[in-house]
Protein backbone atom coordinates (compact mmCIF):
# COMPACT_ATOMS: atom_id res chain seq x y z
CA UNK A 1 133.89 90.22 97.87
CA UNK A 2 136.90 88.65 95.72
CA UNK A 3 136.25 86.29 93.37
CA UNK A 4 139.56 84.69 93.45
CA UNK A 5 143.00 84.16 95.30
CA UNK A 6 143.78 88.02 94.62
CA UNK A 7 147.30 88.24 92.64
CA UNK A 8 147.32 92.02 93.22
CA UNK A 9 147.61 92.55 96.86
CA UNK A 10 149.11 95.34 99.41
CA UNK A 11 149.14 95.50 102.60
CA UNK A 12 147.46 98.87 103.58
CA UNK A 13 145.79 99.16 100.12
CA UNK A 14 142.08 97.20 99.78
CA UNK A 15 141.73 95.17 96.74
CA UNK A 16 139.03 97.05 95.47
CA UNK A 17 140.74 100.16 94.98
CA UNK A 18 143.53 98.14 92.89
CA UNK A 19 141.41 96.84 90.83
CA UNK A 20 139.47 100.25 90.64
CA UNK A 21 142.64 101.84 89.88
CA UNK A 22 143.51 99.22 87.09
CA UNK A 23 140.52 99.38 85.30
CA UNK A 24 140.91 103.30 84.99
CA UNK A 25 144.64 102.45 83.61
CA UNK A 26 143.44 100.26 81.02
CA UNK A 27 140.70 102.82 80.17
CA UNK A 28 143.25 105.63 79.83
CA UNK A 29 146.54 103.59 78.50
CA UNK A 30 143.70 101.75 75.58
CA UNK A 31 142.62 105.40 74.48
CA UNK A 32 146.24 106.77 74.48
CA UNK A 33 147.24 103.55 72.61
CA UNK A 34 144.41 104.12 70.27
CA UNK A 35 145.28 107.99 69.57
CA UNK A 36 148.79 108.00 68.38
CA UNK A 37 147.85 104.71 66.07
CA UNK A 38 144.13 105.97 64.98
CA UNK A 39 144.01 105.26 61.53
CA UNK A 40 141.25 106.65 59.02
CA UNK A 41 140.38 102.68 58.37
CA UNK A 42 139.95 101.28 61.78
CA UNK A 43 141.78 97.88 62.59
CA UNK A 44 142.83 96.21 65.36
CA UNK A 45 141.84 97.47 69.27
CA UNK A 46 140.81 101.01 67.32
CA UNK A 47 137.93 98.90 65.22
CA UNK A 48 136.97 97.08 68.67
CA UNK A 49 136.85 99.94 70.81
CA UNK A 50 134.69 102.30 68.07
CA UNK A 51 132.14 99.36 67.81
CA UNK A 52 131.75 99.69 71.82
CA UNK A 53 131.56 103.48 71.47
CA UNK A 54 128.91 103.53 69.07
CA UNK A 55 127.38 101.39 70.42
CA UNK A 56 126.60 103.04 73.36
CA UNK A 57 126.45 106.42 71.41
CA UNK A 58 123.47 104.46 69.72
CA UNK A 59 121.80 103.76 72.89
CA UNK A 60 121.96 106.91 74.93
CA UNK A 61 120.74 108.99 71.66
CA UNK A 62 117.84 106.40 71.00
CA UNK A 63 116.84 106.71 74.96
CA UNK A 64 117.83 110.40 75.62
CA UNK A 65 117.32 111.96 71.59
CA UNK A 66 120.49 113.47 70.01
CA UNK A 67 120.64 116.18 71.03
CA UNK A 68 121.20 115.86 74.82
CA UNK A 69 122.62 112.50 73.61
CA UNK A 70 125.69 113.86 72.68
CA UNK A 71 125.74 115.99 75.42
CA UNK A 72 125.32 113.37 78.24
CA UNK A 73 127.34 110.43 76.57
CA UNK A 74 131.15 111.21 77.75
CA UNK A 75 129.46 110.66 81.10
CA UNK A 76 127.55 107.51 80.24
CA UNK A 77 130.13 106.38 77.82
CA UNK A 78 132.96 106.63 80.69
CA UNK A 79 130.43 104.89 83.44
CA UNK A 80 129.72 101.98 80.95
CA UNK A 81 133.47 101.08 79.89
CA UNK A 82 134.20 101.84 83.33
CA UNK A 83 131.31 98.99 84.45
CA UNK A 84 131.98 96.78 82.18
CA UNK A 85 135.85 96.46 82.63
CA UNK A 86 135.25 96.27 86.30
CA UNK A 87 132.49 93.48 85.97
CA UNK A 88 134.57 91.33 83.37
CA UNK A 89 137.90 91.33 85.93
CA UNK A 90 135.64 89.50 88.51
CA UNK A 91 135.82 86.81 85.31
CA UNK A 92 139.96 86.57 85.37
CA UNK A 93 141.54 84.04 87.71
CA UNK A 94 143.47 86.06 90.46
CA UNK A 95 141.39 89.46 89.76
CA UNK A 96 138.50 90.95 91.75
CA UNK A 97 136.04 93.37 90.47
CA UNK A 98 135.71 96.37 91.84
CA UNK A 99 132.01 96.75 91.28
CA UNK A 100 131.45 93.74 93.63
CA UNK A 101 131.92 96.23 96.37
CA UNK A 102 129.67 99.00 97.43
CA UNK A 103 132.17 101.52 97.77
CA UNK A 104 132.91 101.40 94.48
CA UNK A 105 129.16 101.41 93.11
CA UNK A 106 128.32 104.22 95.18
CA UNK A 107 131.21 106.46 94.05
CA UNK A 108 129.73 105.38 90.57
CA UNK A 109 126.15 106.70 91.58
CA UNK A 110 126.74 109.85 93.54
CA UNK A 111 128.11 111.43 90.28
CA UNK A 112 125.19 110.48 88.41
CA UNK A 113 123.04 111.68 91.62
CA UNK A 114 124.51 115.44 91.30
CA UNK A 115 124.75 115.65 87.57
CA UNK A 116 120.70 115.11 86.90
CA UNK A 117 120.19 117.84 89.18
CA UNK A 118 122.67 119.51 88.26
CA UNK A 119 121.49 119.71 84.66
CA UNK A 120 117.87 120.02 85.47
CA UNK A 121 118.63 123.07 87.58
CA UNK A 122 120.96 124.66 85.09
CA UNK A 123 118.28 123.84 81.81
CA UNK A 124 115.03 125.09 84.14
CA UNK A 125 116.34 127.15 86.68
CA UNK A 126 113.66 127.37 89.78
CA UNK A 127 111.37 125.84 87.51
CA UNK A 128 112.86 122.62 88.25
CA UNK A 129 111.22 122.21 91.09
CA UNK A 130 107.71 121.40 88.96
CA UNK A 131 108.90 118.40 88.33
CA UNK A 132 109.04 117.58 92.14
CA UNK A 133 105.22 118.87 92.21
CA UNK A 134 102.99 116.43 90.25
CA UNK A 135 100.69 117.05 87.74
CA UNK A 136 98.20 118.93 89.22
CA UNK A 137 98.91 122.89 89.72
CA UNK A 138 96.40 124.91 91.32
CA UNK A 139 96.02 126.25 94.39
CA UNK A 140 93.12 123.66 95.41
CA UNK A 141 95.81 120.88 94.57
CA UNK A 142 98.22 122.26 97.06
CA UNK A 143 97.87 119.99 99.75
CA UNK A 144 98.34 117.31 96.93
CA UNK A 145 101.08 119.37 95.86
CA UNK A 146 103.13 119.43 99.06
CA UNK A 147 102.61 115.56 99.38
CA UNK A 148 103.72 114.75 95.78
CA UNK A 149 106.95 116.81 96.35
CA UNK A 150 108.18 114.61 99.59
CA UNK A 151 107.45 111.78 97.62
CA UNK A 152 109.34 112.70 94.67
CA UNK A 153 111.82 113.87 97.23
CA UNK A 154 112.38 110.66 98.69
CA UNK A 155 112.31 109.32 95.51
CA UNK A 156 115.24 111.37 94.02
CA UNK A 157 117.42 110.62 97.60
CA UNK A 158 117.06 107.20 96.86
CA UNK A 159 118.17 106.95 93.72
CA UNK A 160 121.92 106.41 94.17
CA UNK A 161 121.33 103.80 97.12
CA UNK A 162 118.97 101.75 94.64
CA UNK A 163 121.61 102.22 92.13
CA UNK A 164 124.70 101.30 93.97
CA UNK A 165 123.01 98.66 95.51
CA UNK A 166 121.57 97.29 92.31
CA UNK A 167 124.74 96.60 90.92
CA UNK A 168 126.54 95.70 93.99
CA UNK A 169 124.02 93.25 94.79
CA UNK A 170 123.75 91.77 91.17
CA UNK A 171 127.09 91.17 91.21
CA UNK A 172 128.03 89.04 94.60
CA UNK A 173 125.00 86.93 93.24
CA UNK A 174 126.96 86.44 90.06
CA UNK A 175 129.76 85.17 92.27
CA UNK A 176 127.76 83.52 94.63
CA UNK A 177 125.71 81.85 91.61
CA UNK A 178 129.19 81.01 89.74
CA UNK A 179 130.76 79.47 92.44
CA UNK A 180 128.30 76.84 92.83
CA UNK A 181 128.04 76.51 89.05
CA UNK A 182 132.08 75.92 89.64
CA UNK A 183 131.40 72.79 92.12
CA UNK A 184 128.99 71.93 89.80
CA UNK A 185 130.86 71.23 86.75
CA UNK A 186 133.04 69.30 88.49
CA UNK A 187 130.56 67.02 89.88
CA UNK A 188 128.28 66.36 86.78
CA UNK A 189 131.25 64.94 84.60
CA UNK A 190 131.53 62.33 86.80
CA UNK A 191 128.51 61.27 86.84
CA UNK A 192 127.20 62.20 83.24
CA UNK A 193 128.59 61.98 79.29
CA UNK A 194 128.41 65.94 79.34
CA UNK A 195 132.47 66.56 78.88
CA UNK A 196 133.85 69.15 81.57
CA UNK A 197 134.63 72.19 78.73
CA UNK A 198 130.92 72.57 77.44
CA UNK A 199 130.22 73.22 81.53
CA UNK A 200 132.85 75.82 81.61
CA UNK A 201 131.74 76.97 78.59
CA UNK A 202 128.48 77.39 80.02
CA UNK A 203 129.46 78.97 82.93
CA UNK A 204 131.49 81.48 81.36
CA UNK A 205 128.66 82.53 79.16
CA UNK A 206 126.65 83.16 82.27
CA UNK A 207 129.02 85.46 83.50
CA UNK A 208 129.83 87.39 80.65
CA UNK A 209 126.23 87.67 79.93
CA UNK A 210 125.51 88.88 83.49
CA UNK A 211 128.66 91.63 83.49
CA UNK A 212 127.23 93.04 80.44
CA UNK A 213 123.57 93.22 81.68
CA UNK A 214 124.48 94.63 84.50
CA UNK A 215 126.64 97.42 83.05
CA UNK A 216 123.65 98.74 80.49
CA UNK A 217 121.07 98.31 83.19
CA UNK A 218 123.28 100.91 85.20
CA UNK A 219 123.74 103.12 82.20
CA UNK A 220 120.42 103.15 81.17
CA UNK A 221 119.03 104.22 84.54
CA UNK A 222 121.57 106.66 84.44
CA UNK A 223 120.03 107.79 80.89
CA UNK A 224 116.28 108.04 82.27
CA UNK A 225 117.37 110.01 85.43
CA UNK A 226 119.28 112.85 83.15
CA UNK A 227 116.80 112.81 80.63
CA UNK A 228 113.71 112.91 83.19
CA UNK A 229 115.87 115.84 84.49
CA UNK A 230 116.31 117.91 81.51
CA UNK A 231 112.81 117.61 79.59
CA UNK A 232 110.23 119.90 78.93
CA UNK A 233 107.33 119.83 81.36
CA UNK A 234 104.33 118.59 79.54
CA UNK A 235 101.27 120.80 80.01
């Protein structure tokens, strides 16, 4: 769903995969711009950028611990700039975001789908599979055993649907919810003393508010999955 008269538009080309495409051109052509001018005192798009970084750096080692912090964060660092250009184009007259459509959320998911098993195969090798098992590990507990392992199962296959769909779904409400804030402000001037700009104002906040929600919700999902994945089983 476009949130706007689309200025970016080919024929054989969905929007969504412009816009997809121009958020990953901003994201490469800001860090290129930011190497050959990074300065020991940061200024300017460099200062801006590093307070995003660590910012997220902060998070994912306060959720994850530092050490597989660091390890995980070029992939949650890269998903969250990623998101949260993506949601903020949906805010731009003439732009759409690319994370209003589910293609786009699920090729953001699947990645984090196959990395936490990925990493919880390579860090516990056939051991991983305990943590499919439930607590309970005897063999009077097997039938309990085989149960909790479908569930957890199901539970693991679901997790990039619930994802994608999370954050596909928050963000036609946004849309949905903006647009008839946009009939709105036009209507309540009329009839009120509230002046026109502190309803835009409004609205804008709303949207900027959800687009970053929705991005760290993502992220941090994607932080409790990979670290679920790669900690020690508790005995």
């Amino acid at each position: 769903m476009q949130e706007a008269p689309v200025f970016l538009h080919f024929e054989s080309i969905p929007p969504y995969v412009i816009h997809s495409w121009l958020a990953m051109i901003i994201l490469i052509g800001s860090s290129l711009l930011i190497r050959v001018s990074m300065s020991i005192v940061p200024v300017g798009i460099q200062n801006f950028t590093e307070s995003i970084v660590e910012a997220f750096l902060k998070l994912t080692e306060d959720t994850i611990g530092n050490h597989w912090g660091r390890k995980f964060f070029p992939l949650i660092g890269a998903l969250g700039l990623y998101i949260l250009i993506g949601n903020f184009m949906g805010l731009i007259p003439g732009f759409e975001s690319p994370t209003s459509n589910i293609n786009t959320t699920a090729s953001l998911a699947l990645p984090v789908f196959l990395a936490t098993h990925y990493f919880g195969i390579k860090t516990h090798g056939f051991g991983y599979i305990k943590h499919f098992l439930g607590p309970m590990r005897s063999i009077f507990a097997l039938p309990l055993m085989i149960l909790m392992f479908f569930i957890e199962f199901v539970g693991h296959l679901t997790r990039p649907v619930t994802l994608s769909v999370r954050l596909f779904g928050n963000m036609i409400a946004k849309h949905l919810v903006l647009s008839v804030l946009v009939v709105v402000a036009f209507i309540v001037p009329a009839i009120t003393i509230i002046p026109s700009a502190i309803l835009n104002l409004f609205i804008l906040s709303i949207g900027v508010l959800v687009c970053i929600v929705q991005a760290l919700v993502f992220v941090i999902l994607t932080m409790l999955y990979l670290s679920g994945a790669v900690e020690a089983e508790e005995h």
